[in-house]
N, C-alpha and C. Protein backbone atom coordinates (compact mmCIF):
# COMPACT_ATOMS: atom_id res chain seq x y z
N UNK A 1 0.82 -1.20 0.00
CA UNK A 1 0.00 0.00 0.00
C UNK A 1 0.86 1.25 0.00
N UNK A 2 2.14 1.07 0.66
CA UNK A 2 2.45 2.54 0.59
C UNK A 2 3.24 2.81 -0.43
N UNK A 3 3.65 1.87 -1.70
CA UNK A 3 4.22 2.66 -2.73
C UNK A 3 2.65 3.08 -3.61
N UNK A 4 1.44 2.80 -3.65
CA UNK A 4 0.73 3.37 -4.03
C UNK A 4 0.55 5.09 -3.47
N UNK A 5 0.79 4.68 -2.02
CA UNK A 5 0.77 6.24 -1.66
C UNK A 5 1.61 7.33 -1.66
N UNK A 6 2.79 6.61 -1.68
CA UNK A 6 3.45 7.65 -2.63
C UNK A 6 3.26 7.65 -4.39
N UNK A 7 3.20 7.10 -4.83
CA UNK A 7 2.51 6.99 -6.05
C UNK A 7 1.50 8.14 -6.61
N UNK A 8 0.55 8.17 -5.78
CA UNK A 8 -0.49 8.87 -5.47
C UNK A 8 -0.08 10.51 -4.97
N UNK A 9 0.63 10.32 -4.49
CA UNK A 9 1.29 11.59 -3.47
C UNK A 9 2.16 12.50 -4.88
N UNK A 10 3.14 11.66 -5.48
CA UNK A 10 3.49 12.32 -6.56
C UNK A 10 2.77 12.70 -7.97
N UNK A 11 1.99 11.60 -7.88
CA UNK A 11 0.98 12.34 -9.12
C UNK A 11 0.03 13.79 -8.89
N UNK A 12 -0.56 13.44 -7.27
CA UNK A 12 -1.22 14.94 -7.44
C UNK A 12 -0.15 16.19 -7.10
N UNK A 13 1.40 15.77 -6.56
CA UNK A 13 1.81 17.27 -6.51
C UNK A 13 2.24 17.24 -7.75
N UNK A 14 2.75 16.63 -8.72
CA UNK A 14 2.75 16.87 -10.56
C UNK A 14 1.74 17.69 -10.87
N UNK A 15 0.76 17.26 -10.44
CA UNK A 15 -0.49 18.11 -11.23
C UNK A 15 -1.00 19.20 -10.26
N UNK A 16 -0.48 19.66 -9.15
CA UNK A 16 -0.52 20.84 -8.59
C UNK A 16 0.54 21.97 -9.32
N UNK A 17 1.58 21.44 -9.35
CA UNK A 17 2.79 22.04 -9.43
C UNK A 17 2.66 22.60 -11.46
N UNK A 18 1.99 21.70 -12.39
CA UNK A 18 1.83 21.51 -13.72
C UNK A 18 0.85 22.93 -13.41
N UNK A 19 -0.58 22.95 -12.50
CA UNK A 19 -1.10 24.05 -12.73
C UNK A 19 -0.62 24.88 -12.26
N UNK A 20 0.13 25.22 -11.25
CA UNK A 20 0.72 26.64 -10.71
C UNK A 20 1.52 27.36 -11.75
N UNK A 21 2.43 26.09 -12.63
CA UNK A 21 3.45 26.84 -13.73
C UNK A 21 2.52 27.28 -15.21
N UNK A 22 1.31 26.73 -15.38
CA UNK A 22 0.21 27.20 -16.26
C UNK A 22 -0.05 28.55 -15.77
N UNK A 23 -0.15 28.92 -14.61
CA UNK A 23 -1.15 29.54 -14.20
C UNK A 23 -0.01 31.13 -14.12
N UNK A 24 1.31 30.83 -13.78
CA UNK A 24 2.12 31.62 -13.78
C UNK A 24 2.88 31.68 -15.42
N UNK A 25 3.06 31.47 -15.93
CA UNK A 25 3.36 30.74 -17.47
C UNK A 25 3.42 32.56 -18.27
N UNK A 26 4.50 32.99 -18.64
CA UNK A 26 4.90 34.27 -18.96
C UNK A 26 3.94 34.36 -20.10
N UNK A 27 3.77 35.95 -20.43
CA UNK A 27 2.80 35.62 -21.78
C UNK A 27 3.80 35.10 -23.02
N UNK A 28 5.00 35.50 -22.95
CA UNK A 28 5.69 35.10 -24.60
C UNK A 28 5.82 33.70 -24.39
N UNK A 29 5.70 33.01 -23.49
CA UNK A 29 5.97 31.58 -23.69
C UNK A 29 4.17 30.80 -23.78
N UNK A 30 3.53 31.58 -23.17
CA UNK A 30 1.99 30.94 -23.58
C UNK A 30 1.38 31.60 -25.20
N UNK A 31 1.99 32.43 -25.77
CA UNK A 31 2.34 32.85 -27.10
C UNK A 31 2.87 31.65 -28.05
N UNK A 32 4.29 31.37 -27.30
CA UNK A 32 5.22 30.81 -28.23
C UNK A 32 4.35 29.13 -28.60
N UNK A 33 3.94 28.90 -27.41
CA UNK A 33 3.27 27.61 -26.69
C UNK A 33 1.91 27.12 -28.02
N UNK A 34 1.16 28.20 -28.16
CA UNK A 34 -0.39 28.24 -28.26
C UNK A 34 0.21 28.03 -30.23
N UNK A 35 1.22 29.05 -30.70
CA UNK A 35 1.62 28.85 -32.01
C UNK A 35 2.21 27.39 -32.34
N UNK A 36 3.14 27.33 -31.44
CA UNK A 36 3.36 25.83 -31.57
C UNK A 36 2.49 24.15 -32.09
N UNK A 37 1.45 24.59 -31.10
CA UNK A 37 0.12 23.75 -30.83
C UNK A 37 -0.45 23.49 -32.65
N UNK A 38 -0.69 25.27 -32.53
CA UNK A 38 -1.06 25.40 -34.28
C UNK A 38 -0.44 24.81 -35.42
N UNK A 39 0.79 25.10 -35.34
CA UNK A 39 1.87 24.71 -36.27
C UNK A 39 1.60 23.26 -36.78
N UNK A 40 2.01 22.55 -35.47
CA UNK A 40 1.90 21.33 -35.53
C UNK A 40 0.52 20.59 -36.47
N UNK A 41 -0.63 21.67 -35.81
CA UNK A 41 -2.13 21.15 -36.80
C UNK A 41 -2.23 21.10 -37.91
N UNK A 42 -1.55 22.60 -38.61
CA UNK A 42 -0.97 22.43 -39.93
C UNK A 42 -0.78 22.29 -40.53
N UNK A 43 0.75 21.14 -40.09
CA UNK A 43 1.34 20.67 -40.76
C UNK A 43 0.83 19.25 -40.95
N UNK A 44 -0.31 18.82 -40.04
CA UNK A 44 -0.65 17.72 -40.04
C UNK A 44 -1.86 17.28 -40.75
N UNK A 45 -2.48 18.50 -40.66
CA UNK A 45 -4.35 18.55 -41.46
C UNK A 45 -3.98 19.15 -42.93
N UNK A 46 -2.92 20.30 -43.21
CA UNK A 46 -2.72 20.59 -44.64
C UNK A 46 -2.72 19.11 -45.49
N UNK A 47 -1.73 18.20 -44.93
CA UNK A 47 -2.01 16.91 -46.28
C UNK A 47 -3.36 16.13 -46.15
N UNK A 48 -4.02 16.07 -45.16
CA UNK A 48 -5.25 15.48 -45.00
C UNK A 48 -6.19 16.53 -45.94
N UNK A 49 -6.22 17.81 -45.53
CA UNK A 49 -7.07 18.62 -46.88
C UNK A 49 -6.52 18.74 -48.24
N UNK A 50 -5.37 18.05 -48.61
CA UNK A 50 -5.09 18.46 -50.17
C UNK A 50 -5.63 17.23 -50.27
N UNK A 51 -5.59 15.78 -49.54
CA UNK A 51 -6.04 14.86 -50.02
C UNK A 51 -7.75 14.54 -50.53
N UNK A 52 -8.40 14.93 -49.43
CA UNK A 52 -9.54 15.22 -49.63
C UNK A 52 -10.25 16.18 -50.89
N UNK A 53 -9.70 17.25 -51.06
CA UNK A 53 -9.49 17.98 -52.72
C UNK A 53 -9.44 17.43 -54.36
N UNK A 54 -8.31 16.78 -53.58
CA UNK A 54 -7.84 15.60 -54.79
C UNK A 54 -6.37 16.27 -55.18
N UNK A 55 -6.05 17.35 -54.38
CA UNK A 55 -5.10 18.29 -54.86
C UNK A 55 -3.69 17.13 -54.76
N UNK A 56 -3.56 16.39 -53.90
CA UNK A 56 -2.31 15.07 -53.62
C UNK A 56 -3.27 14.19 -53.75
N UNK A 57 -2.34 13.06 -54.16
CA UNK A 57 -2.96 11.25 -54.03
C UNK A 57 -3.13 11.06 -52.75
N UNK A 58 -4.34 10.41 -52.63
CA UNK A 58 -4.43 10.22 -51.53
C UNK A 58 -3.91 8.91 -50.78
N UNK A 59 -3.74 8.51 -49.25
CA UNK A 59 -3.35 7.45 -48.93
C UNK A 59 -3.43 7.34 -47.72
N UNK A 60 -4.66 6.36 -47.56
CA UNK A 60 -4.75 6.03 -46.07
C UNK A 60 -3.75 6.36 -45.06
N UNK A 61 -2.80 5.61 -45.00
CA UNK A 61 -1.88 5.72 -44.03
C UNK A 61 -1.05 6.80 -43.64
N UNK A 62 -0.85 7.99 -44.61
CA UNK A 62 -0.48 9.53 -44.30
C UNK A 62 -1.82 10.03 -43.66
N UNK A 63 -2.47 9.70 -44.49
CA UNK A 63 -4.04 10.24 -43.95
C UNK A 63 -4.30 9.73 -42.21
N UNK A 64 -4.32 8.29 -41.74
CA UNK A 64 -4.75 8.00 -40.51
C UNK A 64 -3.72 9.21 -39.49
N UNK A 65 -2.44 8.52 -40.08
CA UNK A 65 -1.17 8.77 -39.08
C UNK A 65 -1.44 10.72 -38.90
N UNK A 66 -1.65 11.10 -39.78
CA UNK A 66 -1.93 12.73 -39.52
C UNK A 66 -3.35 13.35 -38.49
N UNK A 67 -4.02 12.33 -39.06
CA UNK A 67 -5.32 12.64 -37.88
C UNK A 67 -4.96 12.44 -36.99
N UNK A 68 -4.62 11.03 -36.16
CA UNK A 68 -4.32 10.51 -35.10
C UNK A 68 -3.31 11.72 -34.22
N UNK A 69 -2.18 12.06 -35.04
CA UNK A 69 -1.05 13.15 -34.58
C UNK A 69 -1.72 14.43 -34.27
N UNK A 70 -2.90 14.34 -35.35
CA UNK A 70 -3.69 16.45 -35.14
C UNK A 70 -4.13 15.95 -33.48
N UNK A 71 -5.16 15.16 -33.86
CA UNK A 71 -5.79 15.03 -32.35
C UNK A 71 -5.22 15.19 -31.09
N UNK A 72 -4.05 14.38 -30.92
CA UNK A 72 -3.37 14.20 -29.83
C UNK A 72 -2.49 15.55 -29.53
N UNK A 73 -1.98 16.37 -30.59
CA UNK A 73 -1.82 17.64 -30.44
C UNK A 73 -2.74 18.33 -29.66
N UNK A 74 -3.92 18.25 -29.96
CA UNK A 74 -5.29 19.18 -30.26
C UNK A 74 -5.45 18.75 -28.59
N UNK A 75 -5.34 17.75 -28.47
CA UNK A 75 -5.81 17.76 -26.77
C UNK A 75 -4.99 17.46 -25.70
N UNK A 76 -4.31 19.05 -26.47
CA UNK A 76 -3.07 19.17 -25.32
C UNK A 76 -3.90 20.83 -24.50
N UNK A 77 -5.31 20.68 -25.28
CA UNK A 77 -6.11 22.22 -25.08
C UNK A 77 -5.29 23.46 -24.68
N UNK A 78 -5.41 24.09 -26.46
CA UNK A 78 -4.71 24.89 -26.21
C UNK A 78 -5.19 26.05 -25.53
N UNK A 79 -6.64 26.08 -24.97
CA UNK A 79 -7.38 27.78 -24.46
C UNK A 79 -5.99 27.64 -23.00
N UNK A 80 -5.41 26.92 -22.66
CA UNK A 80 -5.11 26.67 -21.30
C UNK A 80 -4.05 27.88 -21.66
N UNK A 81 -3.35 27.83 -23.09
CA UNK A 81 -2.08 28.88 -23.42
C UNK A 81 -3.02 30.19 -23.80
N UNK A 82 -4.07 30.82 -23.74
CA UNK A 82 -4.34 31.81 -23.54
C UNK A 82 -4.38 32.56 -22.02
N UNK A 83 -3.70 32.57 -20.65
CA UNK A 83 -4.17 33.27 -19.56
C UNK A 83 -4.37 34.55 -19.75
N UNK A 84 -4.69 35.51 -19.10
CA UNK A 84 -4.80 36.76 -18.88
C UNK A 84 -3.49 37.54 -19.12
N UNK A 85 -3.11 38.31 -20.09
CA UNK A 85 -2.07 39.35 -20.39
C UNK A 85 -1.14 38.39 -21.45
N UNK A 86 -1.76 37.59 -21.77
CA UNK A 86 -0.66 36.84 -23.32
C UNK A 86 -1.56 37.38 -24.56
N UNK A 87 -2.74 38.49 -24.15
CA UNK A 87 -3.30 38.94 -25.54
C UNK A 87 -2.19 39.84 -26.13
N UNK A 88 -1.40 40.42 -25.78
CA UNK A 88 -0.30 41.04 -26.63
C UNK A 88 1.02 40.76 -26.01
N UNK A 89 2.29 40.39 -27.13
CA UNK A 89 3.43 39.96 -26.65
C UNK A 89 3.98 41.02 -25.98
N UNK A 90 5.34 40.68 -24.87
CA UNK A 90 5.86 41.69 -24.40
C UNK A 90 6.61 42.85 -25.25
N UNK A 91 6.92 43.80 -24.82
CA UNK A 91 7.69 44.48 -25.30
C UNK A 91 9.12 44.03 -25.62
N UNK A 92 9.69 44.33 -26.46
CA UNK A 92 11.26 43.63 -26.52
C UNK A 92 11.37 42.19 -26.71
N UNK A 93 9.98 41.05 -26.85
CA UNK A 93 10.43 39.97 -26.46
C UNK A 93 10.94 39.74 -28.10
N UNK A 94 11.57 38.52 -28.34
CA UNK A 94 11.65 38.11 -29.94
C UNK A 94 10.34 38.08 -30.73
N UNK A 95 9.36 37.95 -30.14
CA UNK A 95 7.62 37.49 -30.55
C UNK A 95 6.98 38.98 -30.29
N UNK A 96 7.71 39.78 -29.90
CA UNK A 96 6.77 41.14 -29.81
C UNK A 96 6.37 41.63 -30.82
N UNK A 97 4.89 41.84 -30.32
CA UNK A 97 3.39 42.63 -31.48
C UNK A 97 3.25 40.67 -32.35
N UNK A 98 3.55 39.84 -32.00
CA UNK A 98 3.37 38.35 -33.13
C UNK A 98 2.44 37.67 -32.51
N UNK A 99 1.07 38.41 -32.20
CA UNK A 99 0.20 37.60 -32.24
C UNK A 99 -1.18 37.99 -32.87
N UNK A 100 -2.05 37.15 -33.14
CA UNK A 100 -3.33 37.86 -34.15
C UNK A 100 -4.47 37.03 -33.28
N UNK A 101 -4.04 36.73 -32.05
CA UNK A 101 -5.44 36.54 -31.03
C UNK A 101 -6.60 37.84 -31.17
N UNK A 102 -7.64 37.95 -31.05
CA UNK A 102 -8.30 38.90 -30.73
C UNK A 102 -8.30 38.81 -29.28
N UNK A 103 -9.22 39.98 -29.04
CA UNK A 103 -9.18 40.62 -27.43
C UNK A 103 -10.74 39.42 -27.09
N UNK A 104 -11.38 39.44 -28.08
CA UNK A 104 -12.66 38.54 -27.76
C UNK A 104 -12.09 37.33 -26.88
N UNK A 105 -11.13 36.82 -27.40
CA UNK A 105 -10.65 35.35 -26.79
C UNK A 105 -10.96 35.44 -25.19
N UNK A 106 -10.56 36.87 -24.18
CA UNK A 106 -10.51 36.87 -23.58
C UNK A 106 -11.77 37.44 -22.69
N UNK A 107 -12.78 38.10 -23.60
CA UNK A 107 -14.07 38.74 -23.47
C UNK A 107 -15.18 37.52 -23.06
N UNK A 108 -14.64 36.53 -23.80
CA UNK A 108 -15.54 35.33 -24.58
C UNK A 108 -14.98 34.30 -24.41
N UNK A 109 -14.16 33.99 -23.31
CA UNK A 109 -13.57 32.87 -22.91
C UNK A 109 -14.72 31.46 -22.91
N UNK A 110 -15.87 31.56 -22.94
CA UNK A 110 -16.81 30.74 -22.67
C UNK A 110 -17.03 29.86 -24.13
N UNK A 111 -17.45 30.96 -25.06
CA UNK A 111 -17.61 31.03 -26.53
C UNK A 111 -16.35 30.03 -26.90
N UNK A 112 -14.98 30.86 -26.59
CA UNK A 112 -13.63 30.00 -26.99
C UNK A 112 -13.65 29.36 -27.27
N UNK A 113 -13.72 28.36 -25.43
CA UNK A 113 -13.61 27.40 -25.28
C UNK A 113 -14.24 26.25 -25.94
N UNK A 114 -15.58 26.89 -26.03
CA UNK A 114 -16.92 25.56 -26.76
C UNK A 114 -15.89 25.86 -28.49
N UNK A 115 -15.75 26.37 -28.53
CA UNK A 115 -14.87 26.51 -29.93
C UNK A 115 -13.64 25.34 -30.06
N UNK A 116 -12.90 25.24 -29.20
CA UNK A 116 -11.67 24.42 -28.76
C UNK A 116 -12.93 23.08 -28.54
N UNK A 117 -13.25 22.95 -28.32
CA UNK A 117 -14.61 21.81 -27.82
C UNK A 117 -15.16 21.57 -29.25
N UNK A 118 -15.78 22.32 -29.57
CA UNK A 118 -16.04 22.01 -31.30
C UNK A 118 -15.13 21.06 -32.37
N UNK A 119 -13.77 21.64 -32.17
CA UNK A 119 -12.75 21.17 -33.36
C UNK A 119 -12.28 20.14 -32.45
N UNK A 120 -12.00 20.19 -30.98
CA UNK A 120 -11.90 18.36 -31.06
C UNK A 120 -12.79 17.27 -31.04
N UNK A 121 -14.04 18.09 -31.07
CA UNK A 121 -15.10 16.66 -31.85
C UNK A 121 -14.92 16.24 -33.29
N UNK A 122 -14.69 17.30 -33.93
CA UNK A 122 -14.58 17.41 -35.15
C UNK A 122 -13.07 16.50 -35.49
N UNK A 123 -12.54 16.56 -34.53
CA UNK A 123 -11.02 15.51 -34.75
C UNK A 123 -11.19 14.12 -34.33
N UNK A 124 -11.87 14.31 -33.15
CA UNK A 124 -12.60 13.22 -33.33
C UNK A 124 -12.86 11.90 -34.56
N UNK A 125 -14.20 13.15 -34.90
CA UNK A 125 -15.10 12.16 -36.52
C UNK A 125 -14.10 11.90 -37.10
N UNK A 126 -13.02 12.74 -37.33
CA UNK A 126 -11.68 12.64 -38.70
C UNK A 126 -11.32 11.45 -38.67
N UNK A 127 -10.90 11.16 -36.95
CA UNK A 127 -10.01 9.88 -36.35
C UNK A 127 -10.70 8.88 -36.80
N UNK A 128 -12.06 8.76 -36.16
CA UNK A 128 -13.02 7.51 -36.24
C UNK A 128 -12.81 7.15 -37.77
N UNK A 129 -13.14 8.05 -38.58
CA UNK A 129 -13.82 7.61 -39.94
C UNK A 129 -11.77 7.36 -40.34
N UNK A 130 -10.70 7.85 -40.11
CA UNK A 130 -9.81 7.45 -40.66
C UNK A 130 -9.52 5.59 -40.21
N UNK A 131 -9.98 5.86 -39.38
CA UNK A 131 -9.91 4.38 -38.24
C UNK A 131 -10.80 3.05 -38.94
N UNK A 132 -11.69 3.60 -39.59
CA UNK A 132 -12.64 3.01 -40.68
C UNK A 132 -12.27 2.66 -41.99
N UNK A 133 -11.11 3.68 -42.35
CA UNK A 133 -10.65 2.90 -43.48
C UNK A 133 -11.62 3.18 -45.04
N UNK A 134 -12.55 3.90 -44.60
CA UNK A 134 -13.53 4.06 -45.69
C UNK A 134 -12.97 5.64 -46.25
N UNK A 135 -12.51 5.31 -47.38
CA UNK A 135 -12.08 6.68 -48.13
C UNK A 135 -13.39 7.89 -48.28
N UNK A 136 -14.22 7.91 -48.97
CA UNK A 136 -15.23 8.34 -48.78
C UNK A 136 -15.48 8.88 -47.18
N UNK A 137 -15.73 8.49 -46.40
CA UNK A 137 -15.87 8.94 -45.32
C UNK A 137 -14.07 9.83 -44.31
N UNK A 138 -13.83 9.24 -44.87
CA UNK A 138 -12.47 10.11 -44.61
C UNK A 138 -12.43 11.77 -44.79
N UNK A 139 -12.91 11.49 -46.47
CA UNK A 139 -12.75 12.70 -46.97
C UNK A 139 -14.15 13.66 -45.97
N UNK A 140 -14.89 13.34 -46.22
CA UNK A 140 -16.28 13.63 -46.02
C UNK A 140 -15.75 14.68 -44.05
N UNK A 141 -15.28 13.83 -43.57
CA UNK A 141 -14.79 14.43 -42.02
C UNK A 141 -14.24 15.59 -41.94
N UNK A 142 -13.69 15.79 -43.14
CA UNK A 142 -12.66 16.91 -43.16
C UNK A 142 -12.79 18.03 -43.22
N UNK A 143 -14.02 18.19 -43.82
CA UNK A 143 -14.95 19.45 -43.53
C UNK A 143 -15.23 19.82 -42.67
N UNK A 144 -15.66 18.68 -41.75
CA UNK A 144 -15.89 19.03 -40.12
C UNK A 144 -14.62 20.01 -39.41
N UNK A 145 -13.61 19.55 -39.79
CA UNK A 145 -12.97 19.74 -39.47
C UNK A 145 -12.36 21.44 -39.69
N UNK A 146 -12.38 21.58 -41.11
CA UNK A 146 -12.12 22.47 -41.93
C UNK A 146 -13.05 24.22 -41.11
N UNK A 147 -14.44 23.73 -41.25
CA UNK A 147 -15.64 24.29 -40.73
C UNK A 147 -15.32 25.11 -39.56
N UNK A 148 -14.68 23.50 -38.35
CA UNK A 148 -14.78 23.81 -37.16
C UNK A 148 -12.91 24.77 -37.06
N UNK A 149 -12.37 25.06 -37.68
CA UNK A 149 -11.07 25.78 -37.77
C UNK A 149 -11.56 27.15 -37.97
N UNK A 150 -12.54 27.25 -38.86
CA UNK A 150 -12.72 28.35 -39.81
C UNK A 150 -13.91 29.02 -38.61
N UNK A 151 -14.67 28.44 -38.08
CA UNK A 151 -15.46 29.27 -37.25
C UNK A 151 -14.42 29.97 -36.19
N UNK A 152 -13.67 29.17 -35.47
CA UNK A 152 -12.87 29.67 -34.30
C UNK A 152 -12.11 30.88 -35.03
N UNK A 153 -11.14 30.90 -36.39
CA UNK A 153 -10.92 31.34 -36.77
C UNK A 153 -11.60 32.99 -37.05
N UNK A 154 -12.81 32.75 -37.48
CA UNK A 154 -13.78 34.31 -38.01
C UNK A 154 -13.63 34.94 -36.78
N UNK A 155 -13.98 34.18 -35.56
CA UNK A 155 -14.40 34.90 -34.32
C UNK A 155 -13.02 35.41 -33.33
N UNK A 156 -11.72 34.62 -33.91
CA UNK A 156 -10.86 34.38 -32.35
C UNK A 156 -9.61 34.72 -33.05
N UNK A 157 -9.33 35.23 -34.26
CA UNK A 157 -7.97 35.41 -34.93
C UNK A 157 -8.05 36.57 -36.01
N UNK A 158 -7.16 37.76 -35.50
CA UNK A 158 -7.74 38.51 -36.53
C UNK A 158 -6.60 38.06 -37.96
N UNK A 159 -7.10 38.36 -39.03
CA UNK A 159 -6.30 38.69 -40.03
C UNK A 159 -4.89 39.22 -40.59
């Protein structure tokens, strides 16, 4: 019993200690953090949408392996890298004035979030139906997907 309790003992101060450094988390690094997150989606959903297009050949297995990778990115939730005062980079930092958050993000934290909630359902369907193997339905997800980018997008990123 008692290596469970220490067991136990170190997992919740991990996850005390994980939120205190969230919670303190400079804005250029919850900046650098939140782009990162993006990047990664990217680079991972750009070949899943040329495939779906017809713009590249398509192929299951770039196709699964990219969903599977967006997702697991995706629910690393990125609203957590928005706190309070990362709506504009610091002065002087390397990333200063490099962000195109709107101020809503932080008006509308509620809205956001169901937004961040939206596109990982939507990564979700991608996964399932890549998991299925049915081309047709592959493609068909991606919209969801596409949709659910493009709404967060109108509302939460300016131009």
């Amino acid at each position: 019993m008692n290596r469970f309790l220490k067991f136990g003992t170190a997992v919740g101060l991990a996850a005390c200690v994980t939120s205190i450094a969230y919670a303190q988390m400079k804005p250029e690094s919850a900046i650098r953090a939140r782009q990162s997150i993006m990047r990664v989606i990217v680079l991972n959903f750009g070949p899943i949408a040329g495939m779906a297009r017809g713009k590249i050949p398509f192929n299951k297995a770039v196709f699964t392996a990219n969903a599977l990778r967006a997702q697991s990115v995706w629910a690393m939730n990125v609203t957590r890298f928005f706190p309070a005062g990362s709506d504009k980079a610091v002065e002087g930092s390397k990333i200063a004035g490099f962000t195109r958050a709107k101020p809503e993000i932080w008006s509308e934290m509620d809205k956001f979030k169901q937004a961040n909630d939206t596109l990982g359902q939507a990564l979700g369907k991608l996964v399932a139906a890549a998991k299925s193997g049915d081309e047709g339905a592959m493609k068909a997800a991606v919209g969801g997907v596409g949709k659910a980018c493009k709404g967060c997008h109108d509302d939460f990123r300016a131009k």
